[in-house]
C-alpha atoms as a PDB file:
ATOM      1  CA  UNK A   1      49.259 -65.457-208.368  1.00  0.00           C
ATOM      2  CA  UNK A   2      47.330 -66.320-204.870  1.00  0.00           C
ATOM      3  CA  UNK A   3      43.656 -67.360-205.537  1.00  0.00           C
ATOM      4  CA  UNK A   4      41.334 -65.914-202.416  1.00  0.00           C
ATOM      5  CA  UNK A   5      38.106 -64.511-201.867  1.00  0.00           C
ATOM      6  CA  UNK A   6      38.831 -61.122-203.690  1.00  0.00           C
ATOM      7  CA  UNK A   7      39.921 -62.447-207.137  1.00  0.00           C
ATOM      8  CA  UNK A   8      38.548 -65.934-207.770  1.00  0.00           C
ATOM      9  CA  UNK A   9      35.566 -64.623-209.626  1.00  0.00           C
ATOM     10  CA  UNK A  10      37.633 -62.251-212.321  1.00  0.00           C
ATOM     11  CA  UNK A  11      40.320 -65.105-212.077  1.00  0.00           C
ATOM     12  CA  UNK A  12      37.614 -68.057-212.888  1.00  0.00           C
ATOM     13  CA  UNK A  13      36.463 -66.210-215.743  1.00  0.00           C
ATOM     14  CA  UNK A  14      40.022 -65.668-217.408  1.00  0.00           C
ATOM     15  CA  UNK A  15      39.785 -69.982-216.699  1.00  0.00           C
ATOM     16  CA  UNK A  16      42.579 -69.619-214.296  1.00  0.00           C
ATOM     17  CA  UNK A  17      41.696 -73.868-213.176  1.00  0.00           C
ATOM     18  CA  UNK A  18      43.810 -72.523-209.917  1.00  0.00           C
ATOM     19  CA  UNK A  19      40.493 -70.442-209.333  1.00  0.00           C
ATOM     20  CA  UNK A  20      38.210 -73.486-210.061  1.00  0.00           C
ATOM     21  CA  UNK A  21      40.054 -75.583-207.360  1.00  0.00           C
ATOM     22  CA  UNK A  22      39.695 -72.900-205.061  1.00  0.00           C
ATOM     23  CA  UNK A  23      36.138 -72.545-205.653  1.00  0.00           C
ATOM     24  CA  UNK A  24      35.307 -76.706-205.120  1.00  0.00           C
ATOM     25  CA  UNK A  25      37.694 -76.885-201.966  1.00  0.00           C
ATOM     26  CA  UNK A  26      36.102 -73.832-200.348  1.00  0.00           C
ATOM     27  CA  UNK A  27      32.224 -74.262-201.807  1.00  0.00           C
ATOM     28  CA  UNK A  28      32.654 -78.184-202.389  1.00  0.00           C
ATOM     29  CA  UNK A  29      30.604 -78.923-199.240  1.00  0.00           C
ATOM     30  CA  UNK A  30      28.144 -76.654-199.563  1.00  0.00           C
ATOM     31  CA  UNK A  31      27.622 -78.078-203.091  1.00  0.00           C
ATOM     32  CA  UNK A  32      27.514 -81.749-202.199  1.00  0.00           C
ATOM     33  CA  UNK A  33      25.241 -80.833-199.334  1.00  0.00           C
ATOM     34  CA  UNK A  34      22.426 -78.698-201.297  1.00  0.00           C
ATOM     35  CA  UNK A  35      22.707 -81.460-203.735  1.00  0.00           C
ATOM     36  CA  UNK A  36      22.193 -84.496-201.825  1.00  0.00           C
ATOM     37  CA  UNK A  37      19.061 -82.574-199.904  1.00  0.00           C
ATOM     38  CA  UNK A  38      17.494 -82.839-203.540  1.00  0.00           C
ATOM     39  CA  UNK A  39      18.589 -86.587-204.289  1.00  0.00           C
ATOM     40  CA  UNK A  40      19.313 -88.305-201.491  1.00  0.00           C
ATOM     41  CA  UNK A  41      16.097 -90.526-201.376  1.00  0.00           C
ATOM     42  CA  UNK A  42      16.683 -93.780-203.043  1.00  0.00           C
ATOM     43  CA  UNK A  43      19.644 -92.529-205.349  1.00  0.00           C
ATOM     44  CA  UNK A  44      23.109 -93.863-204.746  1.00  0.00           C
ATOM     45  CA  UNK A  45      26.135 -91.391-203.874  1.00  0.00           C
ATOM     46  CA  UNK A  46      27.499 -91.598-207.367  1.00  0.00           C
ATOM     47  CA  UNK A  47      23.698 -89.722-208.689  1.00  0.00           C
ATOM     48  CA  UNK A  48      24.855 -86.940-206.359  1.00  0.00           C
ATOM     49  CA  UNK A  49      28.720 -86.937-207.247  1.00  0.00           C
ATOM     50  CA  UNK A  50      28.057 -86.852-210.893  1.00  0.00           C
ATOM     51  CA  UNK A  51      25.492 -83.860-209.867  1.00  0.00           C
ATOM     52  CA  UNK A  52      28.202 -82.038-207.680  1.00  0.00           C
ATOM     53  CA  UNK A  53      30.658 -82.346-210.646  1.00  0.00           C
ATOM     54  CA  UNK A  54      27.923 -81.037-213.281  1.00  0.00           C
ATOM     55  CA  UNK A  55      27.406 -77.755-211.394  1.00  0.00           C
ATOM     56  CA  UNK A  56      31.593 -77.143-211.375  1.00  0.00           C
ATOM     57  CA  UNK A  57      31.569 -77.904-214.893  1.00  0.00           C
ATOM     58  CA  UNK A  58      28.504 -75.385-215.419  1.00  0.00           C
ATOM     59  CA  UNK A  59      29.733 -72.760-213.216  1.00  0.00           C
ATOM     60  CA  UNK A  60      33.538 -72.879-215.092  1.00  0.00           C
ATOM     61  CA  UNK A  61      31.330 -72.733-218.557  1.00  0.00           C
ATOM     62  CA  UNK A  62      28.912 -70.445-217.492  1.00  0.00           C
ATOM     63  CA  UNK A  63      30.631 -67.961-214.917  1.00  0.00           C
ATOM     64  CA  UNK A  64      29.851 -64.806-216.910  1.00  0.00           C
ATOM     65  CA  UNK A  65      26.311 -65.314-216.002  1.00  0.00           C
ATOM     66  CA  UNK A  66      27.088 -63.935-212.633  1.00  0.00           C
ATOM     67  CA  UNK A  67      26.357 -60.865-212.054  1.00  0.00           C
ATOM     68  CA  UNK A  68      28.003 -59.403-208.788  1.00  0.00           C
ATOM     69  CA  UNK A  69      25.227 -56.387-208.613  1.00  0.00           C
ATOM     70  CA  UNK A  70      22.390 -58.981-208.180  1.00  0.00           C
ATOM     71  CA  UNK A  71      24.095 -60.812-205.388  1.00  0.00           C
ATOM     72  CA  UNK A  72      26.832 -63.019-204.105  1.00  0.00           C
ATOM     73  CA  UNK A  73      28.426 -65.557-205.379  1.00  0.00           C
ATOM     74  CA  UNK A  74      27.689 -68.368-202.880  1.00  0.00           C
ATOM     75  CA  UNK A  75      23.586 -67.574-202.899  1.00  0.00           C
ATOM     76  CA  UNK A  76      24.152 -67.958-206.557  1.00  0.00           C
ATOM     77  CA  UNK A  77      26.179 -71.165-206.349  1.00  0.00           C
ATOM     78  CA  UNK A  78      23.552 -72.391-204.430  1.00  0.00           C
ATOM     79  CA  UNK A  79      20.514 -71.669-206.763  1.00  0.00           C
ATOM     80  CA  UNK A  80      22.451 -73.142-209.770  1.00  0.00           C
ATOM     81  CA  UNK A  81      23.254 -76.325-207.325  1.00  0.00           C
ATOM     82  CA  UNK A  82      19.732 -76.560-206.557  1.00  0.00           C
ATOM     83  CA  UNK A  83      18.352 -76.509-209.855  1.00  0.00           C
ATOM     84  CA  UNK A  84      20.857 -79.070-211.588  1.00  0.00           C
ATOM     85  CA  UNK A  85      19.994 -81.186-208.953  1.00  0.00           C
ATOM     86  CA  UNK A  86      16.209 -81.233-209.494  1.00  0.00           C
ATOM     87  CA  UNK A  87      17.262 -81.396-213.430  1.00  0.00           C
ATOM     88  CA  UNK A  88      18.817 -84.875-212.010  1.00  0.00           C
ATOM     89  CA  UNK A  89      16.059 -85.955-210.016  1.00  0.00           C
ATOM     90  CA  UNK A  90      13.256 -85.664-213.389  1.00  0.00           C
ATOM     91  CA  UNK A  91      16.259 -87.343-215.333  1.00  0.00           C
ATOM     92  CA  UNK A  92      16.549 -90.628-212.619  1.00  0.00           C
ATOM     93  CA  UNK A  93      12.107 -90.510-212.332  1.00  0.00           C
ATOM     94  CA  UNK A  94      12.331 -90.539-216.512  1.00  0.00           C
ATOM     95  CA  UNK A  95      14.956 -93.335-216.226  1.00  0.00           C
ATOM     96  CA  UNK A  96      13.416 -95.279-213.895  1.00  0.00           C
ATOM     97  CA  UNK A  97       9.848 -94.891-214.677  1.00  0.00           C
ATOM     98  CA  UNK A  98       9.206 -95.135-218.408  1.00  0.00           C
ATOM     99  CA  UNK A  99       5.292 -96.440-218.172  1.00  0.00           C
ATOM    100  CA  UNK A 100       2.670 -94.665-219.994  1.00  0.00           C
ATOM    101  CA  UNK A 101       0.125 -92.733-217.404  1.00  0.00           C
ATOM    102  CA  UNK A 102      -2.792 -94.462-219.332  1.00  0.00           C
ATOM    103  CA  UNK A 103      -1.549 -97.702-217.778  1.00  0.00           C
ATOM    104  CA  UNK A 104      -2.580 -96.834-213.835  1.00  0.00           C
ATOM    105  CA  UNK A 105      -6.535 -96.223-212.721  1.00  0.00           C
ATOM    106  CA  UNK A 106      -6.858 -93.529-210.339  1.00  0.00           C
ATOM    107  CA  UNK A 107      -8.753 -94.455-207.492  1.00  0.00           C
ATOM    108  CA  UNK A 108     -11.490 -92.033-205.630  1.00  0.00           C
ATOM    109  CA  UNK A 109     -10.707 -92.203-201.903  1.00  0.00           C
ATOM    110  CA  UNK A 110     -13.880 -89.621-200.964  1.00  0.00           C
ATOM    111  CA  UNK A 111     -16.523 -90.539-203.607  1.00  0.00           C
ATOM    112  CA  UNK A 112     -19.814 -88.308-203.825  1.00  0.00           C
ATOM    113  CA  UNK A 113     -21.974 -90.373-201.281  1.00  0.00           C
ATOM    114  CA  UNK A 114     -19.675 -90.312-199.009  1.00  0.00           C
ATOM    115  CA  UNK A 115     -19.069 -86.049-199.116  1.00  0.00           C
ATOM    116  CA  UNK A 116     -22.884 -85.973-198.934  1.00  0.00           C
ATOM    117  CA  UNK A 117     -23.321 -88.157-195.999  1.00  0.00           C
ATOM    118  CA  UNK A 118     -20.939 -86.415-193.926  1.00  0.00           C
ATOM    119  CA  UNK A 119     -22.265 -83.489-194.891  1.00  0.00           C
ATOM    120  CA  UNK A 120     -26.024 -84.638-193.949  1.00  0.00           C
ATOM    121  CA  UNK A 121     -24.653 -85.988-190.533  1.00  0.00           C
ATOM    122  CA  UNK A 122     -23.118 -82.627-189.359  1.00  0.00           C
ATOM    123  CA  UNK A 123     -26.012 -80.746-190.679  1.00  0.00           C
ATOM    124  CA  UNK A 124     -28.357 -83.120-188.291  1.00  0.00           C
ATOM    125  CA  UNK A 125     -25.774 -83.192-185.207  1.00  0.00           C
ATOM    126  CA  UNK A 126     -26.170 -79.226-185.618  1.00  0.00           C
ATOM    127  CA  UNK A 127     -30.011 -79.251-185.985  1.00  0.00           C
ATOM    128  CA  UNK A 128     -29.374 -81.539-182.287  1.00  0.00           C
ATOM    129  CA  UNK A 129     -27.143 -79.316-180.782  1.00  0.00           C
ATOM    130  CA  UNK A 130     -29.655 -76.151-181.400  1.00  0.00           C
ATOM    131  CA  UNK A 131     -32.100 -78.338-179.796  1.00  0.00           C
ATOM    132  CA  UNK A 132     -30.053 -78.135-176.610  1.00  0.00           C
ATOM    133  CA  UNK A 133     -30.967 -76.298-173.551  1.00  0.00           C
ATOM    134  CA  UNK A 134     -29.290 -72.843-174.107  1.00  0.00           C
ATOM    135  CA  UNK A 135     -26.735 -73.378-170.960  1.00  0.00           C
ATOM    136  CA  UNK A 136     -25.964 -76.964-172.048  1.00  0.00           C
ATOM    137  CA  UNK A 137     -25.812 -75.564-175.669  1.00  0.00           C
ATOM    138  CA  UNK A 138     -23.198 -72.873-174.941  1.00  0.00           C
ATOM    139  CA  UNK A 139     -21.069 -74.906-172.931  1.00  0.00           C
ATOM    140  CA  UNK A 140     -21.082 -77.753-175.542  1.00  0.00           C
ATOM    141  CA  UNK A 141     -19.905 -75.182-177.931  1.00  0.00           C
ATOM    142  CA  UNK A 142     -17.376 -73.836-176.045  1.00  0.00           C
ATOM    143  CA  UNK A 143     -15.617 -77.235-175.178  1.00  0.00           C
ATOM    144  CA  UNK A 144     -16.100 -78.894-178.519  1.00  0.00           C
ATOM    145  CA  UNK A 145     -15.581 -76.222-180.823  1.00  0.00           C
ATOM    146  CA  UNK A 146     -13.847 -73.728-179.343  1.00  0.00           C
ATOM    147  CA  UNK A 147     -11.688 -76.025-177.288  1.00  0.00           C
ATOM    148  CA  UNK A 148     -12.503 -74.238-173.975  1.00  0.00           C
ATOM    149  CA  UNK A 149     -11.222 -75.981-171.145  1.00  0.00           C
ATOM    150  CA  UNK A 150     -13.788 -77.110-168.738  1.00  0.00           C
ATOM    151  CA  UNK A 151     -12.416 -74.467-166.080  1.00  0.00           C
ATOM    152  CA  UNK A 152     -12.904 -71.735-168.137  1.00  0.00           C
ATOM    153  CA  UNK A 153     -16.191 -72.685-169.198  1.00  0.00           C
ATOM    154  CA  UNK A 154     -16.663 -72.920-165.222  1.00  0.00           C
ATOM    155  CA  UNK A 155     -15.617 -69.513-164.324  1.00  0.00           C
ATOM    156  CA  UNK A 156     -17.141 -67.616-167.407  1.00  0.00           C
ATOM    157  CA  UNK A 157     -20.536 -69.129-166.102  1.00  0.00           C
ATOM    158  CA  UNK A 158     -20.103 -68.986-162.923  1.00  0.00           C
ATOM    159  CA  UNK A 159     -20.925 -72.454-161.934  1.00  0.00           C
ATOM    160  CA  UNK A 160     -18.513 -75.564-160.955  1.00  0.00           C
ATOM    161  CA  UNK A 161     -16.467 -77.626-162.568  1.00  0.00           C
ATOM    162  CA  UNK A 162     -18.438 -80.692-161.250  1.00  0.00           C
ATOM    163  CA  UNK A 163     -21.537 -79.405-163.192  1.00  0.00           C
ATOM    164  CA  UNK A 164     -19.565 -78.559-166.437  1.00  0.00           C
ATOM    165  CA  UNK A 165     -18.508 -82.053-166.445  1.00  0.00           C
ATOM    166  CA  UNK A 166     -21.869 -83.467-165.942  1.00  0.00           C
ATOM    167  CA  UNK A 167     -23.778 -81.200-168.534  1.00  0.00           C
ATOM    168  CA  UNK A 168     -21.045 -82.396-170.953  1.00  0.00           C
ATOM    169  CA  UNK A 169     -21.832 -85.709-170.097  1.00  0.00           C
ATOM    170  CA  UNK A 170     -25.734 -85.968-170.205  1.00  0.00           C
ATOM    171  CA  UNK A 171     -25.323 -83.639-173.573  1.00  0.00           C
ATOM    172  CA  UNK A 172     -23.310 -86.144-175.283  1.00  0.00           C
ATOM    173  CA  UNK A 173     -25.409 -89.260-174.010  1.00  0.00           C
ATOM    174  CA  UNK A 174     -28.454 -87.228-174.865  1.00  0.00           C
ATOM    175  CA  UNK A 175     -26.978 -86.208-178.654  1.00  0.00           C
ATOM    176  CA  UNK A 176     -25.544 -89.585-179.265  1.00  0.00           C
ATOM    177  CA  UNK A 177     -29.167 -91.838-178.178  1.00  0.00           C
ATOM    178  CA  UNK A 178     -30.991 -89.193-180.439  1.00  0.00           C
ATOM    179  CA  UNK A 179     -28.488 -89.007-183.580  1.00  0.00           C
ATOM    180  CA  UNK A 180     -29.140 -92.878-183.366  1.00  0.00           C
ATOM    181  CA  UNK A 181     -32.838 -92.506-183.405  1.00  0.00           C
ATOM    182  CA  UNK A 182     -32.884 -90.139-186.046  1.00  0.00           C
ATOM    183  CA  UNK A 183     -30.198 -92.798-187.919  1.00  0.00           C
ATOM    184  CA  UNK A 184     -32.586 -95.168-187.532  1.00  0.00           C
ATOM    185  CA  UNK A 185     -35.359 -93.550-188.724  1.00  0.00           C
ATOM    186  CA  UNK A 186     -33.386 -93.137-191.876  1.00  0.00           C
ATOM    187  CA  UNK A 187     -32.386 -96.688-192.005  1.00  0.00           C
ATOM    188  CA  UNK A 188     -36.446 -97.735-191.522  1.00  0.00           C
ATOM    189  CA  UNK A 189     -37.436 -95.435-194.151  1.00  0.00           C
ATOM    190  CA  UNK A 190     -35.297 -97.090-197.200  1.00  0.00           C
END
């Protein structure tokens, strides 16, 4: 009997092993490719291989769990690939790292002070933008935190670019000498 498209699934589940080879010489790719996207960092070939050879063994064991109604067979083969292959992946990190997780000290990258200093500083940058003249105010809005380009900004208030550019300018000379007073102030103070 021929093994194709139309009877390899009835034929694998009488264990026809005719219908197995056709299934690894037409699917084998795809197999070996879904697995290796799972375990291809750091593992050698022969992790993937053994993985590849796992699923043919589960799908010739396991076959009547396909059920034609839900879907087809190669979006199937490709779910079963992917999850033997992340079984294989938590086997290898087992393996390979044994250690108890009371041995390692997590470290805090953004501690407290830090949250509530950045937090203070944008607080008083706003406080400095509010103080703004309204025109410089809008237009320092517009290009830093709405990303406006300057042209825009231009046209919508109907002045040049030229004068965009130099509000901008004077703003952020003007916000930068009084965030450092005000810094300083703090600094004095403790």
């Amino acid at each position: 009997m021929r093994i194709d498209d139309s009877n390899f699934i009835d034929q694998i589940k009488k264990k026809n092993s005719k219908a197995l080879e056709f299934i690894v010489n037409t699917y084998g790719n795809l197999v070996y490719k879904v697995a290796y996207s799972v375990l291809y960092r750091g593992n050698d070939i022969s992790c993937i291989e053994e993985c590849v050879n796992d699923v043919f063994l589960c799908l010739w064991n396991n076959i009547d769990s396909f059920d034609q109604s839900k879907g087809n067979f190669k979006n199937w083969l490709i779910a079963v690939t992917k999850y033997k292959a992340i079984d294989y992946k938590r086997k290898i990190c087992r393996q390979a790292n044994p250690e108890c997780i009371d041995d390692y000290s997590l470290a805090d990258d953004e501690n407290t002070e830090k949250i509530i200093i950045e937090k203070e500083n944008r607080e008083e940058l706003l406080a400095l933008i509010n103080s703004m003249d309204p025109v410089d105010r809008e237009i320092f809005i517009r290009r830093y935190f709405l990303d406006e380009e300057i042209t825009n900004i231009a046209d919508k208030l109907s002045i040049r670019r030229s004068a965009v550019d130099n509000r901008l300018s004077r703003g952020r000379k003007s916000l930068k000498k009084k965030f450092s007073a005000l810094k300083g102030e703090l600094f004095n103070e403790c």
